[in-house]
C-alpha atoms as a PDB file:
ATOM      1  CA  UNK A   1     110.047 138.659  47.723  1.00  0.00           C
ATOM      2  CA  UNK A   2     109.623 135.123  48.859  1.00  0.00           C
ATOM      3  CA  UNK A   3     112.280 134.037  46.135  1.00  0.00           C
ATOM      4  CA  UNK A   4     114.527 136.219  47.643  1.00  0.00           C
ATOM      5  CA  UNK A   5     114.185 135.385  51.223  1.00  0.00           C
ATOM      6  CA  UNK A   6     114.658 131.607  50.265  1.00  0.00           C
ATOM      7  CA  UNK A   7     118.064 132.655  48.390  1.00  0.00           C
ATOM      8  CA  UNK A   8     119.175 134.429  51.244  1.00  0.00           C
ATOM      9  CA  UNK A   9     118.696 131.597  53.772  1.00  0.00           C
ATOM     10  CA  UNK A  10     120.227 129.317  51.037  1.00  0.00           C
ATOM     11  CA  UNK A  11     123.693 131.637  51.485  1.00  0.00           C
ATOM     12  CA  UNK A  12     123.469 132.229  54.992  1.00  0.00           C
ATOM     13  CA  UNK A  13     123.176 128.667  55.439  1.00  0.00           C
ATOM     14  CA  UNK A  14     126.294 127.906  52.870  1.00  0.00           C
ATOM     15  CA  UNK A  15     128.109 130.467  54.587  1.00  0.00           C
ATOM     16  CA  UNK A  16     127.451 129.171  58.304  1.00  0.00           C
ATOM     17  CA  UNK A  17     128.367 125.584  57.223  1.00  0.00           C
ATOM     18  CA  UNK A  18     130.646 124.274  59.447  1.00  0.00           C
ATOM     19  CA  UNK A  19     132.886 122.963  56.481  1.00  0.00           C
ATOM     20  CA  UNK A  20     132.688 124.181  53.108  1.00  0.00           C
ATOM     21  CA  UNK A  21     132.583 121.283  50.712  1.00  0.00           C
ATOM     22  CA  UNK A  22     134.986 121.450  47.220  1.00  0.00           C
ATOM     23  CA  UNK A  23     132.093 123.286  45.497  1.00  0.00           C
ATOM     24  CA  UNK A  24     131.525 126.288  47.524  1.00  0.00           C
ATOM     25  CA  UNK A  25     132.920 128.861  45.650  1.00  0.00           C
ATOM     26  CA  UNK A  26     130.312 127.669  42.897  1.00  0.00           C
ATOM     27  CA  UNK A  27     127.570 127.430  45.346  1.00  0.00           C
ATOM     28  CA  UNK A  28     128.208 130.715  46.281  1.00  0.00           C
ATOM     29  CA  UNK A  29     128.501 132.235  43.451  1.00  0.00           C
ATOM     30  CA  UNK A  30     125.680 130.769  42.252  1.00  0.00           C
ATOM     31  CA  UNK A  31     123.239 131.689  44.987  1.00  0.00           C
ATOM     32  CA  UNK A  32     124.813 135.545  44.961  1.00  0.00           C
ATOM     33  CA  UNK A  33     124.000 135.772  41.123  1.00  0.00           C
ATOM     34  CA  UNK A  34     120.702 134.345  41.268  1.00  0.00           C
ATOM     35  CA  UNK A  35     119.813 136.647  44.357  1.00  0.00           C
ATOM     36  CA  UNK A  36     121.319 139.461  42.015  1.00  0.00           C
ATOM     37  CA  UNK A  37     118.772 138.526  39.578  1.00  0.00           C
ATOM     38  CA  UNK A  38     115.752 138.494  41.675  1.00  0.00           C
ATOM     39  CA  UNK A  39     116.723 142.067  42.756  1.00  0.00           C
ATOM     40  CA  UNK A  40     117.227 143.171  39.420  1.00  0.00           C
ATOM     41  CA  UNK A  41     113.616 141.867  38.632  1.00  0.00           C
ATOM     42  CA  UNK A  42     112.285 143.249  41.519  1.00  0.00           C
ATOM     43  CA  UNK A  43     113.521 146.455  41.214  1.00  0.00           C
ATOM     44  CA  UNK A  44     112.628 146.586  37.636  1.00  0.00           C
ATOM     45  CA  UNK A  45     109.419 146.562  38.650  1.00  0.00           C
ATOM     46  CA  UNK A  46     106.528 149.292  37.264  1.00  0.00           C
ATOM     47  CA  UNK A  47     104.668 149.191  40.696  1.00  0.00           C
ATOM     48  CA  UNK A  48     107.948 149.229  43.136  1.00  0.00           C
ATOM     49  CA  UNK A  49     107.224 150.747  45.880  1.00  0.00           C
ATOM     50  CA  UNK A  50     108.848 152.939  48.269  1.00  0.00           C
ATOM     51  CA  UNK A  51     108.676 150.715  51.021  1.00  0.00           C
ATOM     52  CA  UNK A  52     109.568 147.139  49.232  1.00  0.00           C
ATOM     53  CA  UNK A  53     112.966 149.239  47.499  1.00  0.00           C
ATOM     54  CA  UNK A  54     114.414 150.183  51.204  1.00  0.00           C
ATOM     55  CA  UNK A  55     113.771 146.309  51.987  1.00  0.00           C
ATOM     56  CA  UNK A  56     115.718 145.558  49.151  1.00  0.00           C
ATOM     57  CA  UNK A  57     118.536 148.071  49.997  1.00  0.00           C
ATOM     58  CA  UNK A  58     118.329 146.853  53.731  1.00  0.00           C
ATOM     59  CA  UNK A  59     118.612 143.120  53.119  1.00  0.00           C
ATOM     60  CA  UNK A  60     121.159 143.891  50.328  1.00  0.00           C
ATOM     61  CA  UNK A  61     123.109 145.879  53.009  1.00  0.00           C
ATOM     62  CA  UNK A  62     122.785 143.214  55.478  1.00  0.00           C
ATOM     63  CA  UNK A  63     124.140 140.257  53.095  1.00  0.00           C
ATOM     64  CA  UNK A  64     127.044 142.037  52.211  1.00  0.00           C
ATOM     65  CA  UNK A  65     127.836 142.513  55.818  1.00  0.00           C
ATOM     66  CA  UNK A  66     127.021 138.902  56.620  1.00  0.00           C
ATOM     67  CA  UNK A  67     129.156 137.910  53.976  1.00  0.00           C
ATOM     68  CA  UNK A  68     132.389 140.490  55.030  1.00  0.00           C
ATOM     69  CA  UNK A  69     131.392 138.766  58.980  1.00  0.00           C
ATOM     70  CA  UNK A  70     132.450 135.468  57.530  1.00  0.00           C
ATOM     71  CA  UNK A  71     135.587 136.882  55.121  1.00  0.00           C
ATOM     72  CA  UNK A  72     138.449 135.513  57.093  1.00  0.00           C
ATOM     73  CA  UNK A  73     136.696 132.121  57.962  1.00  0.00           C
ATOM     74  CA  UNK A  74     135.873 131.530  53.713  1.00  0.00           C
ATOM     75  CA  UNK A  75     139.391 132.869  53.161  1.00  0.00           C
ATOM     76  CA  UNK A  76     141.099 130.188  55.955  1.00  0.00           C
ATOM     77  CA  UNK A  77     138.256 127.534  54.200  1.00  0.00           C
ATOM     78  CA  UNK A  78     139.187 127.993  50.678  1.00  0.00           C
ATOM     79  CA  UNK A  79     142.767 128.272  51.200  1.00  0.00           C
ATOM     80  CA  UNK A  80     142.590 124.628  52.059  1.00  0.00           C
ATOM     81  CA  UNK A  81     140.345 123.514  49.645  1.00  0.00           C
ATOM     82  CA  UNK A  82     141.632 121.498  46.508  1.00  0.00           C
ATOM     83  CA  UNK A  83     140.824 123.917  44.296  1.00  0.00           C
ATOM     84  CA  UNK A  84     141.811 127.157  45.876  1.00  0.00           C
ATOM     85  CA  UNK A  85     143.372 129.139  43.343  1.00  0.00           C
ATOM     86  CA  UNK A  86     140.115 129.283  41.598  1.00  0.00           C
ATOM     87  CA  UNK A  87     138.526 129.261  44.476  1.00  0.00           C
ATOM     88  CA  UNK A  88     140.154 132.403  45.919  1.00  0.00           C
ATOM     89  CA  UNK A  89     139.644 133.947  42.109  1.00  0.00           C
ATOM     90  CA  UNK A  90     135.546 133.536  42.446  1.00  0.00           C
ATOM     91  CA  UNK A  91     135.561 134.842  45.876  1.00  0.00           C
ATOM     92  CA  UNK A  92     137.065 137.604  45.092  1.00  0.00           C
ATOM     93  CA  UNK A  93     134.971 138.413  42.364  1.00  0.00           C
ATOM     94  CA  UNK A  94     131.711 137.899  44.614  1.00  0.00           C
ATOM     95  CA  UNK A  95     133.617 140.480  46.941  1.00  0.00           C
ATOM     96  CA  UNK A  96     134.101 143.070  44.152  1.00  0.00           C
ATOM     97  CA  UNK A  97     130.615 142.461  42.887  1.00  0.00           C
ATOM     98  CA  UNK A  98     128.899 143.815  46.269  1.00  0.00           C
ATOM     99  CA  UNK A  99     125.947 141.798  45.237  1.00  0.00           C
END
């Protein structure tokens, strides 16, 4: 659970940035697929708990919302970025992702 705290910080921090640099949408996705991964493994789990799977589904819940708080700030921010045709693209896969 520590691994996923840290990842969490790591894209609460990227996403509270005051600028976003070039490689955000990277960053982002990055961070989002590795904290997708930890989930997975901790999920996957033969001991899981009752207690550490509504954590999960809390926290989950609580990034996504964190993440749909900042939508029209990354959207203004990657607009104006150099690259913001991809950019745009990977957002909106993280969006339809959920993770």
């Amino acid at each position: 659970m520590e691994q996923l705290t840290q990842l969490e910080q790591q894209i609460e921090q990227l996403l509270t940035a005051d600028e976003y640099n070039d490689d955000f949408p990277q960053q982002l996705e990055n961070l989002v697929s590795l904290r997708h991964q930890e989930v997975e493994q901790i999920l996957g789990q033969p001991n899981l708990t009752r207690p550490v799977f509504d954590d999960v589904v809390t926290r989950t819940k609580a990034l996504k919302s964190l993440i749909q708080k900042h939508k029209d700030i990354i959207g203004e921010r990657l607009v104006r970025s150099k690259k913001s045709k991809q950019s745009l693209s990977l957002y909106s896969n993280i969006q339809q992702n959920g993770s």
